[in-house]
N, C-alpha and C. Protein backbone atom coordinates (compact mmCIF):
# COMPACT_ATOMS: atom_id res chain seq x y z
N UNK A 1 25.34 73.58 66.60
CA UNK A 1 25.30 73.14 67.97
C UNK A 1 23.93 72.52 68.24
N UNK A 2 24.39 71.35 68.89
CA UNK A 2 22.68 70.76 69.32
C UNK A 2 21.99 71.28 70.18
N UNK A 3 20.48 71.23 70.31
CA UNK A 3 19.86 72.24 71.37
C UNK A 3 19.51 71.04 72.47
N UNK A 4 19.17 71.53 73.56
CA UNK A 4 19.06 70.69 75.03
C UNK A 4 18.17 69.69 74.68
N UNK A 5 17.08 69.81 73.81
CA UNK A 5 16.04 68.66 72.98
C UNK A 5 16.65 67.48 72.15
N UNK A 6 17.60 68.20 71.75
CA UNK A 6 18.39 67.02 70.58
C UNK A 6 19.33 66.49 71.80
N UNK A 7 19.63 66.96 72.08
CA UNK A 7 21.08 65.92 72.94
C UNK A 7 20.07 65.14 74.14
N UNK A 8 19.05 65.21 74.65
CA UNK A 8 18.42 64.94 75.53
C UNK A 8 17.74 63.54 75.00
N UNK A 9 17.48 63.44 73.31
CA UNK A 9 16.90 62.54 72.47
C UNK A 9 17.87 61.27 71.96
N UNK A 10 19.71 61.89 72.18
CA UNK A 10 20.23 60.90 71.56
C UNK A 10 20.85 60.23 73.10
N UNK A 11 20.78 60.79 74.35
CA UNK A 11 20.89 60.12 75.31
C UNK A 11 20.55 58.34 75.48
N UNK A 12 21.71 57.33 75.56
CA UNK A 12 20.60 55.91 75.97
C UNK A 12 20.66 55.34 74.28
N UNK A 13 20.56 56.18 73.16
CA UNK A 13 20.13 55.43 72.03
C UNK A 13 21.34 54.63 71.71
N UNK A 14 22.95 55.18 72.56
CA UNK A 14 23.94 54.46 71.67
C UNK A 14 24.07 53.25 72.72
N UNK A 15 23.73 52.66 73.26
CA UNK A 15 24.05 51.58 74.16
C UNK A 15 24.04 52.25 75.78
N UNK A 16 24.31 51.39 76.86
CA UNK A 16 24.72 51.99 78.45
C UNK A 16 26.20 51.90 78.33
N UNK A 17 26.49 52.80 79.27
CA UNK A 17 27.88 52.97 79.42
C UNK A 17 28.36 52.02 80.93
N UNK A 18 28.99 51.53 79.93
CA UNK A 18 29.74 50.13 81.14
C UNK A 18 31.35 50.35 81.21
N UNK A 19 31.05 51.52 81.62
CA UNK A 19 32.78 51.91 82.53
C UNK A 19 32.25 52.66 83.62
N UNK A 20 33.29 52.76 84.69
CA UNK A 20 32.69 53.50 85.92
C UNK A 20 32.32 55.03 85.99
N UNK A 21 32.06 55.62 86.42
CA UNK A 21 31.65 56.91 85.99
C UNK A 21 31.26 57.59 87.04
N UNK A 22 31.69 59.20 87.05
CA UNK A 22 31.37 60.41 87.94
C UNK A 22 30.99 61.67 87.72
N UNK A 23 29.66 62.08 88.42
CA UNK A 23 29.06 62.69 87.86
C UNK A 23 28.48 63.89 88.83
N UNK A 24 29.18 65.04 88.72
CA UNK A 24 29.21 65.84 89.60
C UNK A 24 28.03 66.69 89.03
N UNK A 25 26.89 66.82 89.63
CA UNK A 25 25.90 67.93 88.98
C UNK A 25 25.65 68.78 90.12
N UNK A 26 25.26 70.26 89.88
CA UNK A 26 24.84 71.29 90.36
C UNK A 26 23.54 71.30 90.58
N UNK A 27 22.84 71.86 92.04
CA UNK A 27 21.33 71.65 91.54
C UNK A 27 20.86 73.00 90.74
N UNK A 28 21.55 73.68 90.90
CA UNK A 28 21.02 75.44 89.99
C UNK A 28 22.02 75.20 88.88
N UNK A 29 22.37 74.17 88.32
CA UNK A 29 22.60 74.08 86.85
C UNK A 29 21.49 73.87 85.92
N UNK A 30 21.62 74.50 85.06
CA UNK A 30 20.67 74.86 83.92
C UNK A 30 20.26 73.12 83.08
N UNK A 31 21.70 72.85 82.88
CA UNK A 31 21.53 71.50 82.25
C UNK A 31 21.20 70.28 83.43
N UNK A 32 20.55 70.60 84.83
CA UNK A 32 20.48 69.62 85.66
C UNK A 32 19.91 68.31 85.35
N UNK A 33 18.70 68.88 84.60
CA UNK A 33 17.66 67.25 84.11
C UNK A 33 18.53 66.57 83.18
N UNK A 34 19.14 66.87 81.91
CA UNK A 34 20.23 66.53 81.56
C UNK A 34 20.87 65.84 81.90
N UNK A 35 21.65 66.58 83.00
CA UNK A 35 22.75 65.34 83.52
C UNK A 35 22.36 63.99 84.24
N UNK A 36 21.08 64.34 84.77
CA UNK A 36 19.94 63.07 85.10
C UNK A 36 19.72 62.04 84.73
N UNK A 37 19.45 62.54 83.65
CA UNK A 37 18.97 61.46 82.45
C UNK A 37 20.14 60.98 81.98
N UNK A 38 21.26 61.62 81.69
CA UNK A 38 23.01 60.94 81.14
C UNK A 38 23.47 59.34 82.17
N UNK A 39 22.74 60.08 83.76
CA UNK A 39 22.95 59.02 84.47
C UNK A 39 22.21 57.85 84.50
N UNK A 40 21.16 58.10 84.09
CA UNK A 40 20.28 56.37 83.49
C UNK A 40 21.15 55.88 82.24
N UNK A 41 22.02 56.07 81.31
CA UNK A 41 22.69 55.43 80.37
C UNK A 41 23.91 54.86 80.84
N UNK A 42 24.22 54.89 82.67
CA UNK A 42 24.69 54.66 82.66
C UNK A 42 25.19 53.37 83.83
N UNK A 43 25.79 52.23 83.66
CA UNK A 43 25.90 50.89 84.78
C UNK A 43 25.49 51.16 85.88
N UNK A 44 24.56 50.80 86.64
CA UNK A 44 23.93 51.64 87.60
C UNK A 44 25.28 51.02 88.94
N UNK A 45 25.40 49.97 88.77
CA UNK A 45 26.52 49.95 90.10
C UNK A 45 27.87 50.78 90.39
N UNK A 46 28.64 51.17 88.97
CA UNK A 46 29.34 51.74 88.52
C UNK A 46 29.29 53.41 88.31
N UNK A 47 27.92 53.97 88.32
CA UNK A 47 28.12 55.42 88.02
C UNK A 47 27.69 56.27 89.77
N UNK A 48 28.55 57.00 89.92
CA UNK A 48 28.28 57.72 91.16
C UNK A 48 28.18 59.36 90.76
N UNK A 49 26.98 59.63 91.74
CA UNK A 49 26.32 60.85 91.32
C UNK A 49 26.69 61.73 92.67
N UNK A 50 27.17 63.01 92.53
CA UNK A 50 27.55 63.85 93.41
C UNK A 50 26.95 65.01 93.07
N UNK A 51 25.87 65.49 93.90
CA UNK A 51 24.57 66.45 94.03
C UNK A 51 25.59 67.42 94.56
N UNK A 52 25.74 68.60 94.58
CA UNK A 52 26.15 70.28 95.05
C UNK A 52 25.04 71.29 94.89
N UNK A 53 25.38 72.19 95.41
CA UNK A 53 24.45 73.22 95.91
C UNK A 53 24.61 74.71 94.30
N UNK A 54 25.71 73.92 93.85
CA UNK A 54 26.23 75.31 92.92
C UNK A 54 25.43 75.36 91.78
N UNK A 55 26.23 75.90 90.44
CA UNK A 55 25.35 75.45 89.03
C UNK A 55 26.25 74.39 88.23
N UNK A 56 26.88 75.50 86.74
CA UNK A 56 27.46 74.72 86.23
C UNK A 56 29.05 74.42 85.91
N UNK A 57 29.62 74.35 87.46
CA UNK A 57 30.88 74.13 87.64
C UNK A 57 31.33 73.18 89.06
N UNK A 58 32.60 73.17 88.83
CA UNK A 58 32.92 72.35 89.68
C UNK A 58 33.14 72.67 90.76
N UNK A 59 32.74 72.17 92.09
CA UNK A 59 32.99 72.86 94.13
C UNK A 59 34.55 72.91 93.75
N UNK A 60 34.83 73.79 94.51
CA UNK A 60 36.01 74.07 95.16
C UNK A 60 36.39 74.16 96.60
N UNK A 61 35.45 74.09 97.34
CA UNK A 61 35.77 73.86 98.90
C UNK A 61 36.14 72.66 99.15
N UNK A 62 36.71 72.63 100.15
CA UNK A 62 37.12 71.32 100.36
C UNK A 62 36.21 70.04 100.80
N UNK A 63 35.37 70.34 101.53
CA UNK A 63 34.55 68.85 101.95
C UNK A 63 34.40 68.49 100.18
N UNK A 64 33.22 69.59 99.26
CA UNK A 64 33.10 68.66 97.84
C UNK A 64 34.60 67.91 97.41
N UNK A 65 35.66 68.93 97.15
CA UNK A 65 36.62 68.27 96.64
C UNK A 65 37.86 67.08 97.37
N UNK A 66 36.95 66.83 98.42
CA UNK A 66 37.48 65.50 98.98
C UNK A 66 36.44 64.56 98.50
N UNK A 67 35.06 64.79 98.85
CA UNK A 67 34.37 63.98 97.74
C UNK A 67 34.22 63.68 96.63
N UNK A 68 34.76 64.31 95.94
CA UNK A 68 34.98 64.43 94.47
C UNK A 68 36.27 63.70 93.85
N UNK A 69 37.21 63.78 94.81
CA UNK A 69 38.55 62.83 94.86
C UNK A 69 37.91 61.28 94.72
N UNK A 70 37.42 60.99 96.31
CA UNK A 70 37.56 59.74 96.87
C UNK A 70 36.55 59.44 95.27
N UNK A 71 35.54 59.68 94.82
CA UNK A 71 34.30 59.02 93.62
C UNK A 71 35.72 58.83 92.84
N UNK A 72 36.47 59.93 92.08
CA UNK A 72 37.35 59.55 91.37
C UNK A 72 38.41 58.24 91.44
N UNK A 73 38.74 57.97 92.54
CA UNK A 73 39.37 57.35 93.38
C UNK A 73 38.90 55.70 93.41
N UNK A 74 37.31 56.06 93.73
CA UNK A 74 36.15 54.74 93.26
C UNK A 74 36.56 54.55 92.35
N UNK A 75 36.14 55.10 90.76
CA UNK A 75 36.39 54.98 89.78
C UNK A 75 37.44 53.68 89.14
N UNK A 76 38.47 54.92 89.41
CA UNK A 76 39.79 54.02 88.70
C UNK A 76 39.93 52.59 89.23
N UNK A 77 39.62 52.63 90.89
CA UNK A 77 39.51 51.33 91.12
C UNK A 77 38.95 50.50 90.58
N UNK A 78 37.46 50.97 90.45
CA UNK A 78 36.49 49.77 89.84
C UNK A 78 37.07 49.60 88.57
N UNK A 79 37.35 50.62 87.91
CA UNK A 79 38.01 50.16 86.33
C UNK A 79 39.12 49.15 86.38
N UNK A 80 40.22 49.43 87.66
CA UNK A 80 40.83 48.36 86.98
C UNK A 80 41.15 47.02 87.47
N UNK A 81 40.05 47.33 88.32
CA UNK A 81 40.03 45.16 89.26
C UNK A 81 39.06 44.80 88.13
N UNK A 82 38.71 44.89 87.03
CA UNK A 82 37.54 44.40 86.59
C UNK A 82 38.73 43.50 85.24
């Protein structure tokens, strides 16, 4: 298994990611800087970042998971008018 150093190093080296993208991070997630940095590799018009209060899982209340819809929702769109 890679440690948070190695995966943090191969971030960005394989190209940017040019599909749309959603990215739900926790701020009391452990891997927060992590997922940070995943989001610079990625189309900056195209990737949407959704900040929560939790760690490392997904909201379940409803305001997040209406927000969490509609980004998804972004998504597919932008993927497929393009």
């Amino acid at each position: 298994m890679a440690t948070d150093g190695e995966m943090a190093n191969t971030m960005g080296t394989l190209g940017q990611i040019d599909i749309p993208t959603v990215h739900i991070i926790g701020k009391k997630d452990l891997c927060e800087a992590q997922s940070l940095e995943l989001v610079k590799s990625c189309t900056r018009n195209t990737a949407q970042v959704l900040l929560n209060d939790g760690g490392h899982d997904i909201p379940r209340d409803a305001a997040n998971t209406n927000k969490i819809a509609v980004a998804i929702e972004r998504a597919l769109l932008l993927a497929f008018s393009g």
